[in-house]
Each structure stands twice: as C-alpha cells, then as structure tokens.
C-alpha atoms as a PDB file:
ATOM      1  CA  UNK A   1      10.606 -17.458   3.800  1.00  0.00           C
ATOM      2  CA  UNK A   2      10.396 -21.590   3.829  1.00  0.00           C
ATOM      3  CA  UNK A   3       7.471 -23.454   3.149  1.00  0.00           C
ATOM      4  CA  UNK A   4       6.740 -26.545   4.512  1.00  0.00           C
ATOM      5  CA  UNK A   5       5.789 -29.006   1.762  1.00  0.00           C
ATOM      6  CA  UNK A   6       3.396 -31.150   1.759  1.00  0.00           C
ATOM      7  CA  UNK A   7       3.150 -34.512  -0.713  1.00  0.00           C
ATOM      8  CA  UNK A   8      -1.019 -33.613  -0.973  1.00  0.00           C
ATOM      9  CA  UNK A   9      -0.341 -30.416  -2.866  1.00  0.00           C
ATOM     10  CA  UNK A  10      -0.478 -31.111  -6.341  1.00  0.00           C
ATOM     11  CA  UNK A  11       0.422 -27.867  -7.800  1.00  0.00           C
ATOM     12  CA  UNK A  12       1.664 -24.965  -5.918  1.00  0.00           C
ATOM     13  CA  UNK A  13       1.487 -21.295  -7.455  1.00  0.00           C
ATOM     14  CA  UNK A  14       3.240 -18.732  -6.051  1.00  0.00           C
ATOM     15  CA  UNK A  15       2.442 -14.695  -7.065  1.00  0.00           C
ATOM     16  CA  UNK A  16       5.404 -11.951  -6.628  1.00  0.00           C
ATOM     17  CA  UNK A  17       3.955  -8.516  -7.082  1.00  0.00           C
ATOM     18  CA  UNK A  18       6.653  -5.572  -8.128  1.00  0.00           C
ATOM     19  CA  UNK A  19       5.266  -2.211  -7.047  1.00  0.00           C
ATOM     20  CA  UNK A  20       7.219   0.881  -7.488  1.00  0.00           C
ATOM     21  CA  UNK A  21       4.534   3.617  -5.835  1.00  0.00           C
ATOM     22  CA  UNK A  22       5.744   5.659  -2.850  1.00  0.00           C
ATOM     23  CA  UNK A  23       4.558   4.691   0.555  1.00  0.00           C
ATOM     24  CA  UNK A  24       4.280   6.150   3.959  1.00  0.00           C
ATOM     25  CA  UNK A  25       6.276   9.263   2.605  1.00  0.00           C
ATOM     26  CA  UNK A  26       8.845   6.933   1.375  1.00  0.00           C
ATOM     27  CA  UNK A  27       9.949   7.751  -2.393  1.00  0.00           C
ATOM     28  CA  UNK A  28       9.551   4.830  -4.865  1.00  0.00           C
ATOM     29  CA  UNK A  29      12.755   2.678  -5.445  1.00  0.00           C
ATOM     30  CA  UNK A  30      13.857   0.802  -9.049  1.00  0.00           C
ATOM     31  CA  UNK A  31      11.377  -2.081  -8.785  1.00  0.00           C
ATOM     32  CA  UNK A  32      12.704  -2.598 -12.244  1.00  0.00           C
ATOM     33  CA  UNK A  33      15.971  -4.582 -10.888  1.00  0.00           C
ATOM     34  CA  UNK A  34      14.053  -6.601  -8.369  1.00  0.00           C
ATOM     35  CA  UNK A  35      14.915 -10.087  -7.963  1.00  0.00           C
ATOM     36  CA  UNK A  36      13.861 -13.196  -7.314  1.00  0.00           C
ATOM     37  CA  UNK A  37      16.054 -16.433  -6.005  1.00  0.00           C
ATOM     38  CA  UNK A  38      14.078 -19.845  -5.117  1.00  0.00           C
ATOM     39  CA  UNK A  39      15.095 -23.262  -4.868  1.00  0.00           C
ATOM     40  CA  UNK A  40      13.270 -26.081  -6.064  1.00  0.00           C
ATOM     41  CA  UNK A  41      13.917 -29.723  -4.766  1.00  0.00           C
ATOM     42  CA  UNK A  42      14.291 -32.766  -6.893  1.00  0.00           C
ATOM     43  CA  UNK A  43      10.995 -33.646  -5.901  1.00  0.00           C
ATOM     44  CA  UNK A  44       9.323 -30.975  -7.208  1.00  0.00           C
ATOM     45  CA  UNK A  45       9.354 -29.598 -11.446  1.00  0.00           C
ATOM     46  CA  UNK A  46       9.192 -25.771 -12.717  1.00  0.00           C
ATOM     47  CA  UNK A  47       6.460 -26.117 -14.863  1.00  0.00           C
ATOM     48  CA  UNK A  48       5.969 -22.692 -16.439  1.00  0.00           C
ATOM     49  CA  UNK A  49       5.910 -18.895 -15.540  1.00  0.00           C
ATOM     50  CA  UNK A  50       3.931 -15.515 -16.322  1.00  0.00           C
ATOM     51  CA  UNK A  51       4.248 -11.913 -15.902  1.00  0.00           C
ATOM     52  CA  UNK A  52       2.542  -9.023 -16.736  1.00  0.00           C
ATOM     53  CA  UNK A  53       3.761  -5.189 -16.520  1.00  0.00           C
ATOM     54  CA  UNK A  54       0.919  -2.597 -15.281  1.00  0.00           C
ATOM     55  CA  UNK A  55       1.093   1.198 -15.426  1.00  0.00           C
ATOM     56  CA  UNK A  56       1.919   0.910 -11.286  1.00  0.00           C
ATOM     57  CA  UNK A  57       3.376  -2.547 -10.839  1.00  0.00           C
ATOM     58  CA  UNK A  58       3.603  -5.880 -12.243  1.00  0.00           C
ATOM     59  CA  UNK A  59       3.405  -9.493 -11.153  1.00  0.00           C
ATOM     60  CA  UNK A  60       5.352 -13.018 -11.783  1.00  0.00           C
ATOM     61  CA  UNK A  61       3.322 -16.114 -11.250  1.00  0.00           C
ATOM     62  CA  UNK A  62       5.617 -19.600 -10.432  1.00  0.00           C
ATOM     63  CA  UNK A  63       3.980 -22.586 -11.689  1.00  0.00           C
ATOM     64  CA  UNK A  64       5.471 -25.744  -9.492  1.00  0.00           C
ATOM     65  CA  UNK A  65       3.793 -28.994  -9.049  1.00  0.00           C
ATOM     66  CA  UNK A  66       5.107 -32.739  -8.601  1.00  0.00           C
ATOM     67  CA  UNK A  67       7.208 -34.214 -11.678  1.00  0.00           C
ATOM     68  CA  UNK A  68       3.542 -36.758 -12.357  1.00  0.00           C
ATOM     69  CA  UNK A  69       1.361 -34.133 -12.450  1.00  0.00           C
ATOM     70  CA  UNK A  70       3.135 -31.438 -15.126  1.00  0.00           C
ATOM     71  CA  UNK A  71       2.125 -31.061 -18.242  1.00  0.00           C
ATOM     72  CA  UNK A  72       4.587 -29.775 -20.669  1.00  0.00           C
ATOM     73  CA  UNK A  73       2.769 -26.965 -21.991  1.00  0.00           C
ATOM     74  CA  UNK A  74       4.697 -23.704 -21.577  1.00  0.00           C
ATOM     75  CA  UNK A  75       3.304 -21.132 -20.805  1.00  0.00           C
ATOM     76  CA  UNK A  76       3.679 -17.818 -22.669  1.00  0.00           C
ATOM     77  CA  UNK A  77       4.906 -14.650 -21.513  1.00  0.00           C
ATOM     78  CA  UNK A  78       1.730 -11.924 -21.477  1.00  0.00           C
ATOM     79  CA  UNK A  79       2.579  -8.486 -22.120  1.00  0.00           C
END
C-alpha cells in the first residue's frame, strides 16, 4: 500500500497489529515471523518505534515525521 504524502503532516504514525487467532475456520499461522518492509524518503526521518506483545497479538507503532520536527528522544521498547 502507498501513501500519498502530504508536506502539512507533521508527524505520521503508523500501527501494525500481529494477530495469531484462527479465523473463519482458518487455523492460526506463525505471526511470530511476520515482517515488515517500508521505505522512507529523504524527506522524511524514523524517529522512534514501540511494540508490545499481548496474550493474543501484539502491535508495532512507526514514529515518522519531517527531519524539523523530530526530536531525538528514543523511544523505549515496552514489554
């Protein structure tokens, strides 16, 4: 999936939820060697990342924003 980006956003965060629950009588897969592949442009600056593990799932939270408006706090992982 693309986004179109626009110079107004000032900080874009982007949630990835993992869940490994069976669905529509289809058994759970190994959620546990998920991955994830983006591409940042030049114009834009990682600035940090989270995740969390839960009992039926987890998430990963993307921190980007313009290079001017980053701090550069990191951000801890939470278990």
């Amino acid at each position: 999936q693309t986004m179109e980006f626009n110079s107004n956003i000032k900080k874009l965060v982007m949630m990835v939820n993992v869940t490994n629950i069976p669905d529509g009588g289809r058994p759970a897969e190994d959620a546990h060697q998920s991955m994830l592949n983006i591409t940042i442009p030049p114009s834009l600056k990682f600035s940090g990342a989270r995740y969390s593990v839960r009992p039926h799932g987890g998430a990963l939270s993307l921190f980007i924003s313009p290079p001017q408006a980053t701090s550069h706090r990191k951000e801890k992982s939470q278990r």
